[in-house]
N, C-alpha and C. Protein backbone atom coordinates (compact mmCIF):
# COMPACT_ATOMS: atom_id res chain seq x y z
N UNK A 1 123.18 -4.94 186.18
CA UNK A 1 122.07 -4.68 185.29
C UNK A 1 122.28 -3.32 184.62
N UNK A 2 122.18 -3.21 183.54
CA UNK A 2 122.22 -1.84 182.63
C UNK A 2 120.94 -1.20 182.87
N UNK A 3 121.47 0.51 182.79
CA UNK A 3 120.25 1.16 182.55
C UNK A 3 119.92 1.18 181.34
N UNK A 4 120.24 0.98 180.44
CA UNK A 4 120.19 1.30 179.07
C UNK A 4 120.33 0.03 177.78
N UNK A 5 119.55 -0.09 177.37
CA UNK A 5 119.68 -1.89 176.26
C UNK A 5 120.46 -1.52 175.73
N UNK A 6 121.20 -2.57 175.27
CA UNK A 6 122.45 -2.70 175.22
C UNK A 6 122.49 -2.50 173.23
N UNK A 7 121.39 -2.68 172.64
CA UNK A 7 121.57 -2.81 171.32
C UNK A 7 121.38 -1.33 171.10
N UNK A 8 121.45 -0.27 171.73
CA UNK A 8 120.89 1.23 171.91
C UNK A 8 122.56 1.31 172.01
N UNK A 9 123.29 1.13 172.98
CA UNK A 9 124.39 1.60 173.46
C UNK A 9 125.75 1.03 172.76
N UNK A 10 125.55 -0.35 172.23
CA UNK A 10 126.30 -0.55 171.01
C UNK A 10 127.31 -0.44 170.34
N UNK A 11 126.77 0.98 168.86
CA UNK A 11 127.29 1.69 168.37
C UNK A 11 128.18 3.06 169.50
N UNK A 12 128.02 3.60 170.68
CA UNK A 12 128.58 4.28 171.17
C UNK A 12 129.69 3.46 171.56
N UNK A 13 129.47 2.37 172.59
CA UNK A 13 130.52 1.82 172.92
C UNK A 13 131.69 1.08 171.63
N UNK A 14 131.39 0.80 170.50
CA UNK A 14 132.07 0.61 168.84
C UNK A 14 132.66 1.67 168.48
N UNK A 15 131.92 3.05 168.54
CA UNK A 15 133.03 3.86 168.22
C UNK A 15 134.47 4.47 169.32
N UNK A 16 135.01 3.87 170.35
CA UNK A 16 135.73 3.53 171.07
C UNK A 16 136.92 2.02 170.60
N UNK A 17 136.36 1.23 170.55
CA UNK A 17 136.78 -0.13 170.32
C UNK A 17 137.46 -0.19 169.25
N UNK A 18 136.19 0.44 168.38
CA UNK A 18 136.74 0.32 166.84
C UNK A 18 138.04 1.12 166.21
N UNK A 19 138.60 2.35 167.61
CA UNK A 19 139.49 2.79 167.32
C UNK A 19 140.86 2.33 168.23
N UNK A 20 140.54 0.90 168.31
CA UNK A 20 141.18 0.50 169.95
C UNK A 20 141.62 0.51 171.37
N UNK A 21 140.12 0.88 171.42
CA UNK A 21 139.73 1.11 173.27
C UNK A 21 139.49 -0.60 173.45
N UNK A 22 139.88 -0.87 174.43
CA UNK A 22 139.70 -2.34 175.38
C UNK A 22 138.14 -1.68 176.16
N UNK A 23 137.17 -2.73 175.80
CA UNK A 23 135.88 -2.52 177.03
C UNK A 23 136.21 -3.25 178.27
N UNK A 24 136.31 -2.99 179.16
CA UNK A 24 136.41 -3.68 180.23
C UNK A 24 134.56 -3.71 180.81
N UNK A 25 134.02 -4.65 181.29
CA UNK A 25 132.80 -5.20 181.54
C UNK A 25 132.63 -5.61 183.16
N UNK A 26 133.72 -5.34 183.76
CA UNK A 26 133.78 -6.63 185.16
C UNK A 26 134.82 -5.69 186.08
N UNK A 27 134.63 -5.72 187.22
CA UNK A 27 135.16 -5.14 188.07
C UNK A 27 136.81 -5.94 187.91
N UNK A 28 136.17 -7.11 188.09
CA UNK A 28 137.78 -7.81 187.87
C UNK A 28 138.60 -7.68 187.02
N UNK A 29 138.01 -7.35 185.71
CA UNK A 29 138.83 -6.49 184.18
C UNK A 29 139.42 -5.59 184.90
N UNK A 30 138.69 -4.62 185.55
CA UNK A 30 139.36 -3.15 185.45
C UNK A 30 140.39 -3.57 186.56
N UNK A 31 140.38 -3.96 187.86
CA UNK A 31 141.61 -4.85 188.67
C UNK A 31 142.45 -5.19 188.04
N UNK A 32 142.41 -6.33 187.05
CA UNK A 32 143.73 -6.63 186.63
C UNK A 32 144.27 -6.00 185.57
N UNK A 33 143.94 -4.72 185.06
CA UNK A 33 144.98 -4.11 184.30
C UNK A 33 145.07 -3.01 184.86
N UNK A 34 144.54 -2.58 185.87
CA UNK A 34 145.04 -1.24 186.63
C UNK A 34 146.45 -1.93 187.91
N UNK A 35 145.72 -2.75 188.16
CA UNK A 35 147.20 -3.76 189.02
C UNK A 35 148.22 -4.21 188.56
N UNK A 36 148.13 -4.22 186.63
CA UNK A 36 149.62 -4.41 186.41
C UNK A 36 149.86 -3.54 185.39
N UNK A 37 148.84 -2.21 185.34
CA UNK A 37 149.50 -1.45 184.78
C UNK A 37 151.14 -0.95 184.18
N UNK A 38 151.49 -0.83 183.44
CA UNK A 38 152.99 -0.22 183.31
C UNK A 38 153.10 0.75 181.69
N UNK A 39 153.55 1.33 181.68
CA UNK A 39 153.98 2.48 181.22
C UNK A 39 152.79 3.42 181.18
N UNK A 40 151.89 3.98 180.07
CA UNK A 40 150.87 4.94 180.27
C UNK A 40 149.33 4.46 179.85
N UNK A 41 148.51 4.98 180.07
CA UNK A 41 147.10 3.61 179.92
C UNK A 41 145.97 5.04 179.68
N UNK A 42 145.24 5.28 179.19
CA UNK A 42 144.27 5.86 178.91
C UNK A 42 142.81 5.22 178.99
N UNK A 43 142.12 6.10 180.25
CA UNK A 43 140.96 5.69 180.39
C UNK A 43 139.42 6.02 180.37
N UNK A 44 138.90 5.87 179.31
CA UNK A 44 137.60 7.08 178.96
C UNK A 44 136.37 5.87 179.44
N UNK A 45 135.66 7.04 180.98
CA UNK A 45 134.54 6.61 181.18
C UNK A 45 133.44 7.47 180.07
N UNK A 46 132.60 5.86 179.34
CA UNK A 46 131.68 6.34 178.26
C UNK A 46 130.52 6.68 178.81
N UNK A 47 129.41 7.24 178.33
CA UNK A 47 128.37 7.29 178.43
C UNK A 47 127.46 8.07 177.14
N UNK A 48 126.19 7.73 177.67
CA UNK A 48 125.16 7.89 176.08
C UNK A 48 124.77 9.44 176.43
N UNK A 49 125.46 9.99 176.80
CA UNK A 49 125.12 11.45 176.80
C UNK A 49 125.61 12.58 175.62
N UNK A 50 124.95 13.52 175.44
CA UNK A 50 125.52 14.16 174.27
C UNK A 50 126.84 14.64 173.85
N UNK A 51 127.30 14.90 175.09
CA UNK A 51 129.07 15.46 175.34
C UNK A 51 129.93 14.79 175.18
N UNK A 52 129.58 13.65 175.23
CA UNK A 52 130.71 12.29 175.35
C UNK A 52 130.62 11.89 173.44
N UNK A 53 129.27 12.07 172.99
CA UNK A 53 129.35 11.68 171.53
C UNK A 53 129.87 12.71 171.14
N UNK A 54 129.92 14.04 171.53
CA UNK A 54 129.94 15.36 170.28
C UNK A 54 131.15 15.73 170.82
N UNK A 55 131.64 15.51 171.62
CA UNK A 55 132.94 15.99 172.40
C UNK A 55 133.87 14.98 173.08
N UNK A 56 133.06 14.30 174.08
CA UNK A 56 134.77 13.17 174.21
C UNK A 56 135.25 12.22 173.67
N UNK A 57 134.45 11.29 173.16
CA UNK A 57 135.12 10.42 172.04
C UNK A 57 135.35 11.19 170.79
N UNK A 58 135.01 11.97 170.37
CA UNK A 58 135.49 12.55 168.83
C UNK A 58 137.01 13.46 169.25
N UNK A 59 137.29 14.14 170.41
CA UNK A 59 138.43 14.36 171.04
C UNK A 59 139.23 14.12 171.68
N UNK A 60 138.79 12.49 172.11
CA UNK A 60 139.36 11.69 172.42
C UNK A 60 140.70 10.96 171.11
N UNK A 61 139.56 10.61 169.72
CA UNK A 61 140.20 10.10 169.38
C UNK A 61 140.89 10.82 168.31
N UNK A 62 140.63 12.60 168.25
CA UNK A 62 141.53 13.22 167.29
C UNK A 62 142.91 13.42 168.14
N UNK A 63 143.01 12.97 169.29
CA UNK A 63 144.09 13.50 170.39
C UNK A 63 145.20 12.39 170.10
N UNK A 64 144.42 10.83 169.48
CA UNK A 64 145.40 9.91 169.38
C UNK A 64 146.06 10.05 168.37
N UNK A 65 145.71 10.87 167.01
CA UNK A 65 146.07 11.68 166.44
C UNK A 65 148.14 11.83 166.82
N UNK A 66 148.35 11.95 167.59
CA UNK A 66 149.38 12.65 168.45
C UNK A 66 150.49 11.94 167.88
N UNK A 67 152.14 12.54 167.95
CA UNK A 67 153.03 11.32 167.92
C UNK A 67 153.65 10.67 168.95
N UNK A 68 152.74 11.30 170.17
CA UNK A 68 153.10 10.72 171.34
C UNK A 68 151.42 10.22 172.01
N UNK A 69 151.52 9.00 172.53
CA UNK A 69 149.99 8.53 172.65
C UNK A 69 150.36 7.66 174.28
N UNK A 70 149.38 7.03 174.23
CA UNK A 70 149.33 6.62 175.57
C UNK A 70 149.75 4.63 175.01
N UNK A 71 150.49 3.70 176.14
CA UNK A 71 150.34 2.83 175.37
C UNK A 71 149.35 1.69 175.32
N UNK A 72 148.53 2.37 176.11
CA UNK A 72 146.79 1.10 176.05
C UNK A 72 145.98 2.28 176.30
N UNK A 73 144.57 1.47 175.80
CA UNK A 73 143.78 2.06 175.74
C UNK A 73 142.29 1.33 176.37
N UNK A 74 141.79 1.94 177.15
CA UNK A 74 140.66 1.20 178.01
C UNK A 74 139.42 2.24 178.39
N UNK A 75 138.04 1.39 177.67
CA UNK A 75 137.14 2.15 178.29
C UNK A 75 136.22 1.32 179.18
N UNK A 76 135.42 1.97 180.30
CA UNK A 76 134.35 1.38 181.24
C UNK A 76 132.89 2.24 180.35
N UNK A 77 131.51 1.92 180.41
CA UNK A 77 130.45 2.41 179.94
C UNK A 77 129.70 2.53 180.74
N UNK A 78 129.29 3.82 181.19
CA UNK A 78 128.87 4.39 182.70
C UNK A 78 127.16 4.13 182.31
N UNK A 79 126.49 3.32 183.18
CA UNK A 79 125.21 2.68 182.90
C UNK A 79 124.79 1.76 182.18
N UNK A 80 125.97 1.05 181.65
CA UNK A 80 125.77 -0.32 181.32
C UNK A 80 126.63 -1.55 181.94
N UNK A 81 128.03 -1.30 181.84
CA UNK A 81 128.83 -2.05 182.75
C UNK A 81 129.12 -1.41 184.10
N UNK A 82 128.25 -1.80 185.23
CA UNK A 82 128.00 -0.61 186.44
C UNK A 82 128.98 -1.40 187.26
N UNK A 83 129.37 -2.38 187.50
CA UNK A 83 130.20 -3.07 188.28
C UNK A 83 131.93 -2.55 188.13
N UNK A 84 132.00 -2.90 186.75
CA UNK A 84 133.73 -2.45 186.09
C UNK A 84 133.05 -0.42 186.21
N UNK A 85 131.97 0.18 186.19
CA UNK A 85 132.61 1.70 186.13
C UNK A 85 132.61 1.66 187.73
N UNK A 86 131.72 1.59 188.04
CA UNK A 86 131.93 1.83 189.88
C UNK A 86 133.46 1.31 190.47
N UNK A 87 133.87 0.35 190.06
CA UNK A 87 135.38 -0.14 189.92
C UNK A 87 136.43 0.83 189.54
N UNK A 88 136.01 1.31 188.25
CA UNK A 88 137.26 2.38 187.77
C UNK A 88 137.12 3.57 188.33
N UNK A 89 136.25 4.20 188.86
CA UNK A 89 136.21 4.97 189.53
C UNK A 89 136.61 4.97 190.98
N UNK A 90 136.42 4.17 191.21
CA UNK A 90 137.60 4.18 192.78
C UNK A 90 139.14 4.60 192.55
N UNK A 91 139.89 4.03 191.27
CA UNK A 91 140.87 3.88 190.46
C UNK A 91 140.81 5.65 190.32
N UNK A 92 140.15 6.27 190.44
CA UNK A 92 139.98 7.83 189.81
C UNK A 92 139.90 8.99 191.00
N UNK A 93 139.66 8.58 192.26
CA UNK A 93 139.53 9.03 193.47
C UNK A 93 140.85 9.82 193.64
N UNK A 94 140.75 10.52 194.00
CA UNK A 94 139.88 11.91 194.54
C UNK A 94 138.61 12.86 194.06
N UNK A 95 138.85 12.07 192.48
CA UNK A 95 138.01 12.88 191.39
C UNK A 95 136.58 12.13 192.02
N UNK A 96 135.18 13.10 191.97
CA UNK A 96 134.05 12.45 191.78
C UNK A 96 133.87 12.06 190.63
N UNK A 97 132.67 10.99 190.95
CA UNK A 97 131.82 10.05 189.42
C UNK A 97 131.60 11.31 188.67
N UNK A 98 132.24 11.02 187.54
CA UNK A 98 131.68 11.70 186.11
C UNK A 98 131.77 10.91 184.95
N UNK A 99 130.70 11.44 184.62
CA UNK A 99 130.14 10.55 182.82
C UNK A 99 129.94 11.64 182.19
N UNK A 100 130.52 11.97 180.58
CA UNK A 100 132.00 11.16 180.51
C UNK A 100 133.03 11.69 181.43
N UNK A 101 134.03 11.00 181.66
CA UNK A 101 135.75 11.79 182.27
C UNK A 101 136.58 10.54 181.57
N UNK A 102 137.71 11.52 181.08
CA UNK A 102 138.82 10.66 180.85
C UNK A 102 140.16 10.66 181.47
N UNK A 103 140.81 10.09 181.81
CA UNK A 103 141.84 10.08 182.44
C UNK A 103 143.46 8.80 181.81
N UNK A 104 144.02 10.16 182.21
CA UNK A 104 145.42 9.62 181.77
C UNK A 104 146.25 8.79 183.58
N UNK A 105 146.88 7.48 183.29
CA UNK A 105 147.49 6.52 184.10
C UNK A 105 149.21 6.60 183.11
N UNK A 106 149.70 6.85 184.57
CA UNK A 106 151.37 6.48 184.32
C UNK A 106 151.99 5.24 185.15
N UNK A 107 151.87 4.22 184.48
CA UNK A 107 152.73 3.27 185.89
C UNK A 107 151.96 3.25 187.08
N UNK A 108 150.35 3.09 186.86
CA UNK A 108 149.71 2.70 187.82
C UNK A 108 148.91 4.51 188.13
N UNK A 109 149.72 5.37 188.29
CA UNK A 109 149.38 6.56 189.13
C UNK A 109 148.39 7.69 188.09
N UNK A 110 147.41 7.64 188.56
CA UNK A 110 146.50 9.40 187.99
C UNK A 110 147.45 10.06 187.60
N UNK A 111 147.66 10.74 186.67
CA UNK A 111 148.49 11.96 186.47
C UNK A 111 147.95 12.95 185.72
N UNK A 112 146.47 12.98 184.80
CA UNK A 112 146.15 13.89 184.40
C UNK A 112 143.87 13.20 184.40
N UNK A 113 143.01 13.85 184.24
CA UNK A 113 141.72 13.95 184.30
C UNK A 113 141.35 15.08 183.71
N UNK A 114 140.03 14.73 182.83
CA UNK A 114 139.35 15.38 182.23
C UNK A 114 137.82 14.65 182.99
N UNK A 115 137.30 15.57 183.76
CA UNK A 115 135.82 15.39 184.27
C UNK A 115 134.83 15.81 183.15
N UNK A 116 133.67 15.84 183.23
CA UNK A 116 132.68 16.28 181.79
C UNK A 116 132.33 17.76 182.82
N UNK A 117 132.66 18.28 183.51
CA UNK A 117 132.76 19.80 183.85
C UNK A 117 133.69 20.65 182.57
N UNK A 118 134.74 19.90 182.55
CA UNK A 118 135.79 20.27 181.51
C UNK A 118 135.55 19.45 180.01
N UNK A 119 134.58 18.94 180.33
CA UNK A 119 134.31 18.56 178.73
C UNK A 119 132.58 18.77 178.00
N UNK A 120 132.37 19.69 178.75
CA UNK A 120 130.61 20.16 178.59
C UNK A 120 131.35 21.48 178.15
N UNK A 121 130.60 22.06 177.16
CA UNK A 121 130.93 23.16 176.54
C UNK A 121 132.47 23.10 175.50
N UNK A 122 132.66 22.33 175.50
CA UNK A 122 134.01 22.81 174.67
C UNK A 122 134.27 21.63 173.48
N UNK A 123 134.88 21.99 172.39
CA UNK A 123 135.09 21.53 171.10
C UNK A 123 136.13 20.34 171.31
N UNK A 124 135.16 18.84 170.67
CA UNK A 124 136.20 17.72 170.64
C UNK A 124 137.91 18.60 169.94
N UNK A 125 137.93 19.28 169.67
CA UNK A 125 139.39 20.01 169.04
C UNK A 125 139.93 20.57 170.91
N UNK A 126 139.35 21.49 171.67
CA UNK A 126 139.65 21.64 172.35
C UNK A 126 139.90 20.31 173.32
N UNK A 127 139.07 19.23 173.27
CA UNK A 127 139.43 18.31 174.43
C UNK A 127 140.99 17.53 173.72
N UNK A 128 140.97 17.29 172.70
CA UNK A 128 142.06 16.93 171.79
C UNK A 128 143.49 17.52 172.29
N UNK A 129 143.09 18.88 172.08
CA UNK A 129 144.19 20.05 172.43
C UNK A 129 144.74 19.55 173.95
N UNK A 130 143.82 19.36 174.70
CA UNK A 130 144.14 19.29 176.17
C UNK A 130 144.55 17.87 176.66
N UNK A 131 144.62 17.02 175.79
CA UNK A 131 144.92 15.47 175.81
C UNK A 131 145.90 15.29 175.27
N UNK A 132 146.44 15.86 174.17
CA UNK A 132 147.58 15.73 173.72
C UNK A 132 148.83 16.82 174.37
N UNK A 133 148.73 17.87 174.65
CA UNK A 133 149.61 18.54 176.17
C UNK A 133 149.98 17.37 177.20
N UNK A 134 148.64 16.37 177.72
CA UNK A 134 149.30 15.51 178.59
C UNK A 134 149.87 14.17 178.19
N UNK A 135 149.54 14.11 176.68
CA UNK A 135 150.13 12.63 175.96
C UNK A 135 151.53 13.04 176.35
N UNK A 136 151.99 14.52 175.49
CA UNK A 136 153.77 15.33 175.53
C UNK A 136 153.82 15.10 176.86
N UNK A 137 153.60 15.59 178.07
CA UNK A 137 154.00 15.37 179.11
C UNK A 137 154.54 14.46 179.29
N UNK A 138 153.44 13.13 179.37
CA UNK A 138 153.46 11.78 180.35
C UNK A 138 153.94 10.39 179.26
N UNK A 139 153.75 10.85 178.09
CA UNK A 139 153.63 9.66 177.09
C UNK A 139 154.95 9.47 176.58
């Protein structure tokens, strides 16, 4: 059950998609592409909070920007699809639940996280900045 109607949450979850984020909805979504994950996978937990509109998706998606990117792209929507985020977040452990956090996957394994500790206060340019350092890394 969502906290939030879904014709409210929408447009947040569209501007993701529309730049080709996969929604995953179902615990079993987020299972079978974290289980056959392979090469690098990018994963932004959404939410209707202000940081996530003014800062992680807008630096999310100036980061894809990059000439090195991740090669899928997948989001969960923290209070509407509660089954698939409680899911991806196990997938994120050690890290606690945060809405938003994004996280970079190599071949199955965590290798880089952005919690909304690190994305409260700072400029979608800065989260950009710090996403594309780990695209060069890992991508």
């Amino acid at each position: 059950m969502s906290m939030y109607p879904l014709e409210l949450v929408a447009p947040m979850a569209k501007d993701l998609t529309d730049y080709g984020f996969d929604e995953l909805t179902t615990a079993e979504e987020v299972d079978s592409i974290m289980e056959n994950q392979k090469g690098t996978m990018l994963l932004v937990v959404n939410s209707v909070c202000g940081c996530a509109a003014a800062m992680a998706r807008p630096g999310t998606k100036l980061a894809l920007t990059n000439d090195k990117k991740p090669d899928k792209l997948v989001t969960v929507f923290a209070g509407v699809h509660t089954d698939a985020t409680q899911r991806a977040r196990e997938y994120l452990l050690p890290y606690p639940p945060s809405s938003p956090s994004i996280a970079l996957f190599k071949d199955g394994s965590l290798v880089h996280v952005l919690e909304r500790h690190h994305i409260e206060g700072r400029s979608a340019e800065m989260i950009a900045d710090n996403l594309r350092f780990a695209f060069d890394t890992y991508c």
